[in-house]
PDB file of N, CA and C in Angstrom:
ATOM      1  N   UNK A   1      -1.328   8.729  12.177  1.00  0.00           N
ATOM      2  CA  UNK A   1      -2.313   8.939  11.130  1.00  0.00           C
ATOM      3  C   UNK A   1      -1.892   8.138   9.895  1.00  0.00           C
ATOM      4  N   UNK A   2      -2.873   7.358   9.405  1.00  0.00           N
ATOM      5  CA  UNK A   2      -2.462   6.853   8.264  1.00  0.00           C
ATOM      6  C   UNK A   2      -3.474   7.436   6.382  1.00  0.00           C
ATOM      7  N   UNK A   3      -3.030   7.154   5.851  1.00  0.00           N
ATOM      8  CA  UNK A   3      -3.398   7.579   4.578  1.00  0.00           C
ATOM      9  C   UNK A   3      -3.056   6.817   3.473  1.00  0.00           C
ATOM     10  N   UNK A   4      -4.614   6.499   3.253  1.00  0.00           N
ATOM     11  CA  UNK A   4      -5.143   5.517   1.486  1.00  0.00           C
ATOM     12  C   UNK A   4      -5.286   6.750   0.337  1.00  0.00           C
ATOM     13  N   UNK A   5      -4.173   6.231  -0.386  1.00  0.00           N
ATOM     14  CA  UNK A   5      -4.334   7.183  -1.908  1.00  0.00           C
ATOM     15  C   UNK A   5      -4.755   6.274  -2.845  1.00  0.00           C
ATOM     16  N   UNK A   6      -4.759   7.242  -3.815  1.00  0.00           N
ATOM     17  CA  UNK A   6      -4.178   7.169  -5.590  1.00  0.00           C
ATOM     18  C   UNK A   6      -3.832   8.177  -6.011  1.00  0.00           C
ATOM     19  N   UNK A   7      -3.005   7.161  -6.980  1.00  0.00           N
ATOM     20  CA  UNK A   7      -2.151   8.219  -7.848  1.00  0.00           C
ATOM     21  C   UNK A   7      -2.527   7.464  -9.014  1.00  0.00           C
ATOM     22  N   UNK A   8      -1.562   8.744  -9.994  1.00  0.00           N
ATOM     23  CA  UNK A   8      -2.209   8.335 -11.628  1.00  0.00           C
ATOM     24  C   UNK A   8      -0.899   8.657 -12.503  1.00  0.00           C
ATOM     25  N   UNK A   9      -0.867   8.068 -13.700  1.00  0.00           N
ATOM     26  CA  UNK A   9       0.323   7.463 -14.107  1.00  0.00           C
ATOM     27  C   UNK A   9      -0.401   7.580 -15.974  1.00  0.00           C
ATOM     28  N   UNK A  10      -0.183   8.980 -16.339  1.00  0.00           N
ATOM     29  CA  UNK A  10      -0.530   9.367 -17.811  1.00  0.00           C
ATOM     30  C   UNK A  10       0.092   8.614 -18.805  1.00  0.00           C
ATOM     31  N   UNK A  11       1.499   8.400 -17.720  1.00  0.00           N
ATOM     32  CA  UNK A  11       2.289   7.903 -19.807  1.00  0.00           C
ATOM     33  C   UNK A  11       1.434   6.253 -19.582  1.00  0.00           C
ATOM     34  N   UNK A  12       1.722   5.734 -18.878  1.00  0.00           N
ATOM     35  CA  UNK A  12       0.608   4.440 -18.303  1.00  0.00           C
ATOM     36  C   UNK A  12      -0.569   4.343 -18.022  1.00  0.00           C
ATOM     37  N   UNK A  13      -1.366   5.065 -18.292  1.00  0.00           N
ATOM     38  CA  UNK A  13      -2.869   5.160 -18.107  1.00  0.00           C
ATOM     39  C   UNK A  13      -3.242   4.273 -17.033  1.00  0.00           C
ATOM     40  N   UNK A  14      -2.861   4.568 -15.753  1.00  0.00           N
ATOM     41  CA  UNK A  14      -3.160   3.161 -14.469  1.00  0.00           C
ATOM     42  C   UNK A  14      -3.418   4.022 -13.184  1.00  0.00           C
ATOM     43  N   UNK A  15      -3.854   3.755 -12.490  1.00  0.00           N
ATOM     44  CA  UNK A  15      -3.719   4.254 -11.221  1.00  0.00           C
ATOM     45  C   UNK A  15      -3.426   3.051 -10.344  1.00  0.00           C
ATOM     46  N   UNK A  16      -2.957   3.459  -9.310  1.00  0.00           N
ATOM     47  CA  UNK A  16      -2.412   2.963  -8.607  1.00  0.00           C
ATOM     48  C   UNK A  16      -2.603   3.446  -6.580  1.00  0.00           C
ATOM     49  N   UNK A  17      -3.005   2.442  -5.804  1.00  0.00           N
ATOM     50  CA  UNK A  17      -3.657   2.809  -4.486  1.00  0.00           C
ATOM     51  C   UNK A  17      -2.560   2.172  -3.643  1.00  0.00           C
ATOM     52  N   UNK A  18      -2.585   2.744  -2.493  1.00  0.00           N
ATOM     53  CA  UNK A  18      -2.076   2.360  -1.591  1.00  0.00           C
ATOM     54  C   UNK A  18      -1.932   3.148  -0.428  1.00  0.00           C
ATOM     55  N   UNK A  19      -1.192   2.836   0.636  1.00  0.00           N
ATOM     56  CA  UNK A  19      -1.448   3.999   1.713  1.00  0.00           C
ATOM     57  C   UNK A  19      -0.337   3.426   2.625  1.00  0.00           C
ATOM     58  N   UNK A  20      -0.402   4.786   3.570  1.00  0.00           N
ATOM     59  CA  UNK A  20       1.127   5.472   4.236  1.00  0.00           C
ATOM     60  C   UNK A  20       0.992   5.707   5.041  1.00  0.00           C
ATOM     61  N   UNK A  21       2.204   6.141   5.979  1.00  0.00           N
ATOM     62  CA  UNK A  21       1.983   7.048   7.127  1.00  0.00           C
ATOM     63  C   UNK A  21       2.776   8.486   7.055  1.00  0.00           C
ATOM     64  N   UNK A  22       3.512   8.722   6.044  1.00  0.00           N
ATOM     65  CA  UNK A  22       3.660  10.037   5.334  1.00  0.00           C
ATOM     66  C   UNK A  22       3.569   9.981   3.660  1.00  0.00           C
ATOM     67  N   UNK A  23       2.522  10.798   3.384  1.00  0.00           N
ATOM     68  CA  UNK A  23       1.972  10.451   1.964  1.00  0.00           C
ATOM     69  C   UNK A  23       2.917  11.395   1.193  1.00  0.00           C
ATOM     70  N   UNK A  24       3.615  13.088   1.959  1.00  0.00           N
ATOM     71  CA  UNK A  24       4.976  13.004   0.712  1.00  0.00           C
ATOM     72  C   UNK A  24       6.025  12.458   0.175  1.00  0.00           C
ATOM     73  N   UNK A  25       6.353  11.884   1.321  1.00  0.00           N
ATOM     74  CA  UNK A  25       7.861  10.621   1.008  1.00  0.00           C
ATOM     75  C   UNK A  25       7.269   9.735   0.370  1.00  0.00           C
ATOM     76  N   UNK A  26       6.116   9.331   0.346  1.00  0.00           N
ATOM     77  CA  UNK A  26       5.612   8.576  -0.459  1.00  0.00           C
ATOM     78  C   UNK A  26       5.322   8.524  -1.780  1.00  0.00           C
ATOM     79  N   UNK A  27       5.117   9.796  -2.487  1.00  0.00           N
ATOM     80  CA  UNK A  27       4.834  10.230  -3.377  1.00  0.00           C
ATOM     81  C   UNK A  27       5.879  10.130  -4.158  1.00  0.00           C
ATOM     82  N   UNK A  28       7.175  10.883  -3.200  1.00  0.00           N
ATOM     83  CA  UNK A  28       8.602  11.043  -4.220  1.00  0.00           C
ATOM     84  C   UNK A  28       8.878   9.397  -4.220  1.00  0.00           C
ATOM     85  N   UNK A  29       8.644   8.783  -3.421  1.00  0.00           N
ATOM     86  CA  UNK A  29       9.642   7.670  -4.017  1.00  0.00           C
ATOM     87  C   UNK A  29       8.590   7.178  -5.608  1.00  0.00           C
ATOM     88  N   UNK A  30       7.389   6.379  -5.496  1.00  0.00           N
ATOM     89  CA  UNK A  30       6.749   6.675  -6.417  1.00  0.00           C
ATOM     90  C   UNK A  30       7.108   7.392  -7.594  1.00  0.00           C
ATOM     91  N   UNK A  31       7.311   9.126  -7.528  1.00  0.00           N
ATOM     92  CA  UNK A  31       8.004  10.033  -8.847  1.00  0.00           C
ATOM     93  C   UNK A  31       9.652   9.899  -9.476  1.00  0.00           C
ATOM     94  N   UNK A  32      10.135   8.689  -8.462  1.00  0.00           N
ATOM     95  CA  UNK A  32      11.280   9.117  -8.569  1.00  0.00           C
ATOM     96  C   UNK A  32      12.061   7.517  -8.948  1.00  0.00           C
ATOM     97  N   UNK A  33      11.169   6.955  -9.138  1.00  0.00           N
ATOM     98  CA  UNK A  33      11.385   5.055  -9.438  1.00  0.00           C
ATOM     99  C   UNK A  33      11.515   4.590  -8.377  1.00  0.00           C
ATOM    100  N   UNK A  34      11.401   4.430  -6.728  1.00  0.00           N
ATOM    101  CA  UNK A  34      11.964   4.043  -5.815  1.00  0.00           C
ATOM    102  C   UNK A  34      11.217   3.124  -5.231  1.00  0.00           C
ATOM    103  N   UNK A  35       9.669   2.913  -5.909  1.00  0.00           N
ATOM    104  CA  UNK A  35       8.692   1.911  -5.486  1.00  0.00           C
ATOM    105  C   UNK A  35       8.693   0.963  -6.497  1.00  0.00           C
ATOM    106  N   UNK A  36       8.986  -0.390  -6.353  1.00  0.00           N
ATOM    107  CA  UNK A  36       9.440  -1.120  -7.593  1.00  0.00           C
ATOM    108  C   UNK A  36       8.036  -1.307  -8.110  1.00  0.00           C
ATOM    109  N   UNK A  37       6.628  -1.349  -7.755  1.00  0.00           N
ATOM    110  CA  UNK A  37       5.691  -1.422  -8.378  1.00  0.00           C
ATOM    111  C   UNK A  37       4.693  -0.370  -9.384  1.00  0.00           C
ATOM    112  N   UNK A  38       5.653   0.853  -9.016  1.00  0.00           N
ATOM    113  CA  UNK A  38       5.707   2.285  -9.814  1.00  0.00           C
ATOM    114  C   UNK A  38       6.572   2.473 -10.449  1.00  0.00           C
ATOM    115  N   UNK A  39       7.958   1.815 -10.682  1.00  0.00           N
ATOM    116  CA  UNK A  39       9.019   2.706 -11.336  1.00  0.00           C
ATOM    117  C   UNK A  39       8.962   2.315 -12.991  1.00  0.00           C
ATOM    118  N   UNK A  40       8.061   2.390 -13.544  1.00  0.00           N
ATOM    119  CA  UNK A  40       8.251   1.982 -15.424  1.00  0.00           C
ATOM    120  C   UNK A  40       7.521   3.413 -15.061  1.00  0.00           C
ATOM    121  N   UNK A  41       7.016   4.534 -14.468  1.00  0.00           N
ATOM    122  CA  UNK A  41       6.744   5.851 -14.716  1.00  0.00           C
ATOM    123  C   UNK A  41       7.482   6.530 -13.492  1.00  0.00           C
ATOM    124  N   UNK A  42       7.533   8.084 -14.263  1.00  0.00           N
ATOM    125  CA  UNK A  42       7.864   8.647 -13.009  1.00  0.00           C
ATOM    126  C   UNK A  42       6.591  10.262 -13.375  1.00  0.00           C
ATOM    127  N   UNK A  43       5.575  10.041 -13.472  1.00  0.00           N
ATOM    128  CA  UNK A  43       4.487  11.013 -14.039  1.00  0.00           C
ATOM    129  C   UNK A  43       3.608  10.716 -13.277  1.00  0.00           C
ATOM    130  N   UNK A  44       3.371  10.312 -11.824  1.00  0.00           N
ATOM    131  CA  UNK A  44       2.589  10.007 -10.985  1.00  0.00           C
ATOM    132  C   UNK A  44       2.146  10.716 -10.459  1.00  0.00           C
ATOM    133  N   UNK A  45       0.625  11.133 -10.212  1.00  0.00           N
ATOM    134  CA  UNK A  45       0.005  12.206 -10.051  1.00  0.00           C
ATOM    135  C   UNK A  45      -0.677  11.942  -8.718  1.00  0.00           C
ATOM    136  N   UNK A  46      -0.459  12.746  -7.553  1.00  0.00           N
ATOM    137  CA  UNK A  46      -1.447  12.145  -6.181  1.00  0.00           C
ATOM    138  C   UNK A  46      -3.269  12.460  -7.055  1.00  0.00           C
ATOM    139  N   UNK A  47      -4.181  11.853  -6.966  1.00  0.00           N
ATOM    140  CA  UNK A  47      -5.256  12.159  -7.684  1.00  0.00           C
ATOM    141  C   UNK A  47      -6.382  11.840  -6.396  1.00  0.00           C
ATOM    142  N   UNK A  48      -6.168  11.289  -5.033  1.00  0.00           N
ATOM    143  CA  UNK A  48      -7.382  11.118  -3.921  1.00  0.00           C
ATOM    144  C   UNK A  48      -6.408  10.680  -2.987  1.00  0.00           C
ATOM    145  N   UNK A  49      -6.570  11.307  -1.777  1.00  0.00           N
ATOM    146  CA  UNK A  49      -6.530  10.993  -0.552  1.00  0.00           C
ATOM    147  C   UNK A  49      -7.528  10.623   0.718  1.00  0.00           C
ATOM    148  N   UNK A  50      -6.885  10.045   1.715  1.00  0.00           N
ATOM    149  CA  UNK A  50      -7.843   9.897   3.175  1.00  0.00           C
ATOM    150  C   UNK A  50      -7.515   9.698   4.537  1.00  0.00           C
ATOM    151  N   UNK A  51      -7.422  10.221   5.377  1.00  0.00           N
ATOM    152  CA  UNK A  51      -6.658   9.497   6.223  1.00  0.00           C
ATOM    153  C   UNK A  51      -7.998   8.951   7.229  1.00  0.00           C
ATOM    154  N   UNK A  52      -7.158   8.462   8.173  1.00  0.00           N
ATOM    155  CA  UNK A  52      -7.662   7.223   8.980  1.00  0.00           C
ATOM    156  C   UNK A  52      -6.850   7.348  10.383  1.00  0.00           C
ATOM    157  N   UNK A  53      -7.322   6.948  11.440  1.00  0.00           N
ATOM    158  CA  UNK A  53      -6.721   7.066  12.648  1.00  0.00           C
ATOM    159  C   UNK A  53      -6.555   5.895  13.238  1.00  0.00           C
ATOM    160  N   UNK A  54      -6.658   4.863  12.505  1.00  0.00           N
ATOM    161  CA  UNK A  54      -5.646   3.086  12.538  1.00  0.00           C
ATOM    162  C   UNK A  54      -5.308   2.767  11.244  1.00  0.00           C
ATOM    163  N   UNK A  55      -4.623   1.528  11.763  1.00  0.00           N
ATOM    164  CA  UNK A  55      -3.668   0.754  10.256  1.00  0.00           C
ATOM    165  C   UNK A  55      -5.139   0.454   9.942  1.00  0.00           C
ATOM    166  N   UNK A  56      -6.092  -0.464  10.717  1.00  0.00           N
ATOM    167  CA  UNK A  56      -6.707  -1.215  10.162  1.00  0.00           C
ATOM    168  C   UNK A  56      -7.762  -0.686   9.503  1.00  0.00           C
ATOM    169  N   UNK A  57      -8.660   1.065   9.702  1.00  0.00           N
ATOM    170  CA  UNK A  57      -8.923   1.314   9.021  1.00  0.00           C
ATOM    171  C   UNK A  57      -8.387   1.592   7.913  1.00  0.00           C
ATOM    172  N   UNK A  58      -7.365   2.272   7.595  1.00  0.00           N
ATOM    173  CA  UNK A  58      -6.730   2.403   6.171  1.00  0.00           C
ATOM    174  C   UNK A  58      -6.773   0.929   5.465  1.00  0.00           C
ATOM    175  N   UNK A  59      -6.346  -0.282   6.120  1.00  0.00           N
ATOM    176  CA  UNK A  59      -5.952  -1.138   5.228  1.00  0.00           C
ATOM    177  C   UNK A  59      -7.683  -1.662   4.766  1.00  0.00           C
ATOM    178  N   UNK A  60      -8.316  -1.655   5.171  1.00  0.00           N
ATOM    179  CA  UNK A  60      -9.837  -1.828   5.025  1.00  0.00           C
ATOM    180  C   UNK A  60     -10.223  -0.641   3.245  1.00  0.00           C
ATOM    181  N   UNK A  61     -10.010   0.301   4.109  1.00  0.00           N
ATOM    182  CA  UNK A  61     -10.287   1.573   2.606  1.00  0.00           C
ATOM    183  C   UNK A  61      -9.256   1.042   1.722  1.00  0.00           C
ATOM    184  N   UNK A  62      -7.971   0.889   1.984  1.00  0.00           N
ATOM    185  CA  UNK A  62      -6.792   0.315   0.658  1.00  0.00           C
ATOM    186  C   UNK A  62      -7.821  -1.062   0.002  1.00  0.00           C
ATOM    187  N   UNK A  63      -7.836  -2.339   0.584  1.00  0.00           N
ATOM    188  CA  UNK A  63      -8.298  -3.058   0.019  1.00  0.00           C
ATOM    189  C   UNK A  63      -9.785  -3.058  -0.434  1.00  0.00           C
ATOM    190  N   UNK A  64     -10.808  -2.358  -0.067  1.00  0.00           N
ATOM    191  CA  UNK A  64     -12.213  -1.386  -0.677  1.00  0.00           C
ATOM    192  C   UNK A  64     -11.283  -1.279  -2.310  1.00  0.00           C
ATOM    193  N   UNK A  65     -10.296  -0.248  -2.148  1.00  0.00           N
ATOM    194  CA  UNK A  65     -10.322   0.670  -3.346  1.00  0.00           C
ATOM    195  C   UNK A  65      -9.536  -0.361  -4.208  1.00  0.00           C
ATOM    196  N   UNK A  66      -8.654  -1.589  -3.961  1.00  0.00           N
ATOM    197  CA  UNK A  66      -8.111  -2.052  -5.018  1.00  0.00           C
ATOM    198  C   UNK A  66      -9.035  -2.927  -5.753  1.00  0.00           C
ATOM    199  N   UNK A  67     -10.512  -3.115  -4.973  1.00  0.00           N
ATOM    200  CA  UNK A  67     -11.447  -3.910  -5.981  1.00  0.00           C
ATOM    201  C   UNK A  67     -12.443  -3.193  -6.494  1.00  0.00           C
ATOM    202  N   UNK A  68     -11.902  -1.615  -6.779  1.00  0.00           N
ATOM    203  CA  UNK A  68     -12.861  -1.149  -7.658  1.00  0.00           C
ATOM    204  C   UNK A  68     -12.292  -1.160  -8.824  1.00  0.00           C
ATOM    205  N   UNK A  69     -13.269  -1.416 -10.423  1.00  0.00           N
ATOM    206  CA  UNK A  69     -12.729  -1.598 -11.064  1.00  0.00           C
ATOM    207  C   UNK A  69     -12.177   0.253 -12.147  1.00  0.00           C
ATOM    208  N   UNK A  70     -12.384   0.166 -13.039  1.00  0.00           N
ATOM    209  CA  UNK A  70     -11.770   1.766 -13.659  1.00  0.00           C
ATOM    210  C   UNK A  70     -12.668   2.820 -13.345  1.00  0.00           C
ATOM    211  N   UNK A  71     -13.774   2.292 -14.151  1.00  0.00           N
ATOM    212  CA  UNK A  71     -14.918   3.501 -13.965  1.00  0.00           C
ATOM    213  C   UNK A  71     -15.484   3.718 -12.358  1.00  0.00           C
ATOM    214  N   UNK A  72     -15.339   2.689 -11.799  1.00  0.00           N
ATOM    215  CA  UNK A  72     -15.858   3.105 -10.302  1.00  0.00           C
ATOM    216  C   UNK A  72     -14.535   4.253  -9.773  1.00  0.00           C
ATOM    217  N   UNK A  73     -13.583   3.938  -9.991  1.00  0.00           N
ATOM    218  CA  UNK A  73     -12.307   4.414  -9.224  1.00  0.00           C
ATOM    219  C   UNK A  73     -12.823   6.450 -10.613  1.00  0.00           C
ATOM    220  N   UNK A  74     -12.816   6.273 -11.377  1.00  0.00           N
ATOM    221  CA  UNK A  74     -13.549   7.392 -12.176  1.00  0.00           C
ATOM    222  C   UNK A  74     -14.599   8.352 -11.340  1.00  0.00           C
ATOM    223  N   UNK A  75     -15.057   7.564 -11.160  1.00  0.00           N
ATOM    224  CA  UNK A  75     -16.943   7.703 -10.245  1.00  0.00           C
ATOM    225  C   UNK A  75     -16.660   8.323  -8.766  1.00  0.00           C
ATOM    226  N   UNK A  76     -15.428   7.655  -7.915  1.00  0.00           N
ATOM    227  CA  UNK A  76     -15.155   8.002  -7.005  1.00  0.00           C
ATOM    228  C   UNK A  76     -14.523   9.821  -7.106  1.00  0.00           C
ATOM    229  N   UNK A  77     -13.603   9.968  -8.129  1.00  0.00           N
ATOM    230  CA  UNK A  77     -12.739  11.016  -8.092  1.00  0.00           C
ATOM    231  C   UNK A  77     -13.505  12.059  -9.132  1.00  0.00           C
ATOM    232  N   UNK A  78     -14.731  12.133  -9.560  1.00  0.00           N
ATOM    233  CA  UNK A  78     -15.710  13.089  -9.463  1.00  0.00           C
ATOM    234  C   UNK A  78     -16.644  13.268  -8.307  1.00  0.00           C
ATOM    235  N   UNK A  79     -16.638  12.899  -7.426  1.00  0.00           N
ATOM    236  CA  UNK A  79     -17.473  13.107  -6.109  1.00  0.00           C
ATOM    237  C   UNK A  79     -16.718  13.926  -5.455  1.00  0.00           C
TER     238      UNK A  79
END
């Protein structure tokens, strides 16, 4: 099973997508500086999940969600 997130990053006002095949180890490294493209925070909030039953769907939804821009990614996580 795989799984496309975001997370959210208060002291940085950013979110940030990507996806896994275990989304808690994922999370801590993320909270804990261990993802070098997360570690200037460690206030990372899981804020949407999904899973998927191939890589290639997930990587399809990952790259969907990295070209939405703020307010869509907004738009999404009130639905």
């Amino acid at each position: 099973m795989y799984q496309v997130y975001i997370i959210y990053s208060k002291t940085l006002d950013v979110y940030y997508k990507g996806f896994t095949t275990d989304l808690n180890k994922r999370i801590l490294e993320h909270t804990t500086g261990l993802s070098r493209f997360t570690s200037k925070a460690t206030d990372w909030e899981l804020v949407y999940s999904i899973s998927f039953e191939t890589k290639k769907e997930a990587l399809l939804e990952e790259k969907r969600l990295k070209k939405l821009n703020r307010l869509s990614i907004k738009k999404l996580l009130m639905d």
